[in-house]
Protein backbone atom coordinates (compact mmCIF):
# COMPACT_ATOMS: atom_id res chain seq x y z
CA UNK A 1 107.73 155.31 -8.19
CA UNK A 2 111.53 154.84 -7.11
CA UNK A 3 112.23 151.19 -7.28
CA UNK A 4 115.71 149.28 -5.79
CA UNK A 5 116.56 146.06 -8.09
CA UNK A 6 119.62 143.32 -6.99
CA UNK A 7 120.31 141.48 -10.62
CA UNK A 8 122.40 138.80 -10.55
CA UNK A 9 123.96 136.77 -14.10
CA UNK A 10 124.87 133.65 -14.76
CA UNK A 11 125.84 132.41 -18.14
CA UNK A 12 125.90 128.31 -18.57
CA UNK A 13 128.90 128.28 -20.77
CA UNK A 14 132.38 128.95 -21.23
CA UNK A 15 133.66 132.35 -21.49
CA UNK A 16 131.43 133.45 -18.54
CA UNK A 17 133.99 135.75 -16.96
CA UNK A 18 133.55 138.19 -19.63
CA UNK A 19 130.13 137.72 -20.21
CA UNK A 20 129.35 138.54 -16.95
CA UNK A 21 131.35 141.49 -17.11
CA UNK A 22 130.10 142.93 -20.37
CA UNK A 23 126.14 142.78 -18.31
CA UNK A 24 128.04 144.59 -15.71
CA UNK A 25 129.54 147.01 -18.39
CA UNK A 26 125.96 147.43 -19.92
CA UNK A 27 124.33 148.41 -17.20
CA UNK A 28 127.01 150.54 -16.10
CA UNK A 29 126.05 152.57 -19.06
CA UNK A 30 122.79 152.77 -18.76
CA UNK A 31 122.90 156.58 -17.37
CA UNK A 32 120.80 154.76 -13.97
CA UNK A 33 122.49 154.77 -10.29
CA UNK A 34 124.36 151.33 -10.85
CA UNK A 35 126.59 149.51 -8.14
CA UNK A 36 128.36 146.41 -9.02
CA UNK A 37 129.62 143.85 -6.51
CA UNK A 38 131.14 140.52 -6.56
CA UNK A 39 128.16 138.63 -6.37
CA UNK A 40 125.12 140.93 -8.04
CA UNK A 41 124.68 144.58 -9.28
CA UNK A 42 122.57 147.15 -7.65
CA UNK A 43 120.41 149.24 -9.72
CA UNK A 44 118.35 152.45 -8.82
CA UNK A 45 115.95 154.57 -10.46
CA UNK A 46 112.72 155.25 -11.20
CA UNK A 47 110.83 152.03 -12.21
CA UNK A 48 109.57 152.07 -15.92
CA UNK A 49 113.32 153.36 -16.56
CA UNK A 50 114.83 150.38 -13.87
CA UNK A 51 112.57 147.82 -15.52
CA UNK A 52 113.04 149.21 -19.33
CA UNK A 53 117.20 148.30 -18.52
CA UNK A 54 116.64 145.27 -16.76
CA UNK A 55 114.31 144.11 -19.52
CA UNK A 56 116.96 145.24 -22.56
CA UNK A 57 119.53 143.89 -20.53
CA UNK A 58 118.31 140.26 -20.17
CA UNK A 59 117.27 140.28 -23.64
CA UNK A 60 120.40 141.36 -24.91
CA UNK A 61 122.42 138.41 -22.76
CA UNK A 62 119.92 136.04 -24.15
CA UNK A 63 120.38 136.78 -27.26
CA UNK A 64 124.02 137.29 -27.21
CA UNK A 65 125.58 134.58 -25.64
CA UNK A 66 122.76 131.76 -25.13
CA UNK A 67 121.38 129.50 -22.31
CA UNK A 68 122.16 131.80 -18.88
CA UNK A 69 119.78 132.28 -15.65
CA UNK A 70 118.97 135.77 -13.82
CA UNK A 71 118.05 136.32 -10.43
CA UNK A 72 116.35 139.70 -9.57
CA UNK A 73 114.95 141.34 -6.41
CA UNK A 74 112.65 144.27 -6.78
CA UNK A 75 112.09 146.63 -3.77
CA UNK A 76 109.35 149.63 -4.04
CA UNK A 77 111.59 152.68 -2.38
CA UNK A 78 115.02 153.49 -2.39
CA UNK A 79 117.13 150.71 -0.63
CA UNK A 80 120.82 152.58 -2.05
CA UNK A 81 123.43 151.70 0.37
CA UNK A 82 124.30 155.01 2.42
């Protein structure tokens, strides 16, 4: 099933900039249809893969640099800007 996911990051301490832009960065990487925009990132893909980033992704933050809040939407279907 082809799934459409808006993530959003926010960190809740200093240095966010570049926290912020090394999630970006990650998921960037991940090998998945990414698009990053000012205010979230756009990720597309087949869901256990979607899901298996977004999950290693917000685990990694976590763990990295602390106390931060995620926002995600999760569409069924492809929802890729044309």
């Amino acid at each position: 099933m082809f799934v459409s996911v808006e993530i959003s990051y926010y960190p809740l301490n200093d240095g966010y900039r570049d926290q912020v832009l090394a999630v970006v960065e990650r998921l960037e990487k991940c090998g998945l249809e990414v698009y990053s925009g000012r205010m979230s990132t756009q990720v597309f893909g087949e869901f256990d893969e979607v899901m298996r980033l977004v999950n290693d992704t917000m685990r990694w933050a976590f763990e990295t640099y602390g106390r931060s809040v995620f926002t995600a939407k999760v569409v069924q279907g492809d929802r890729r800007p044309r």
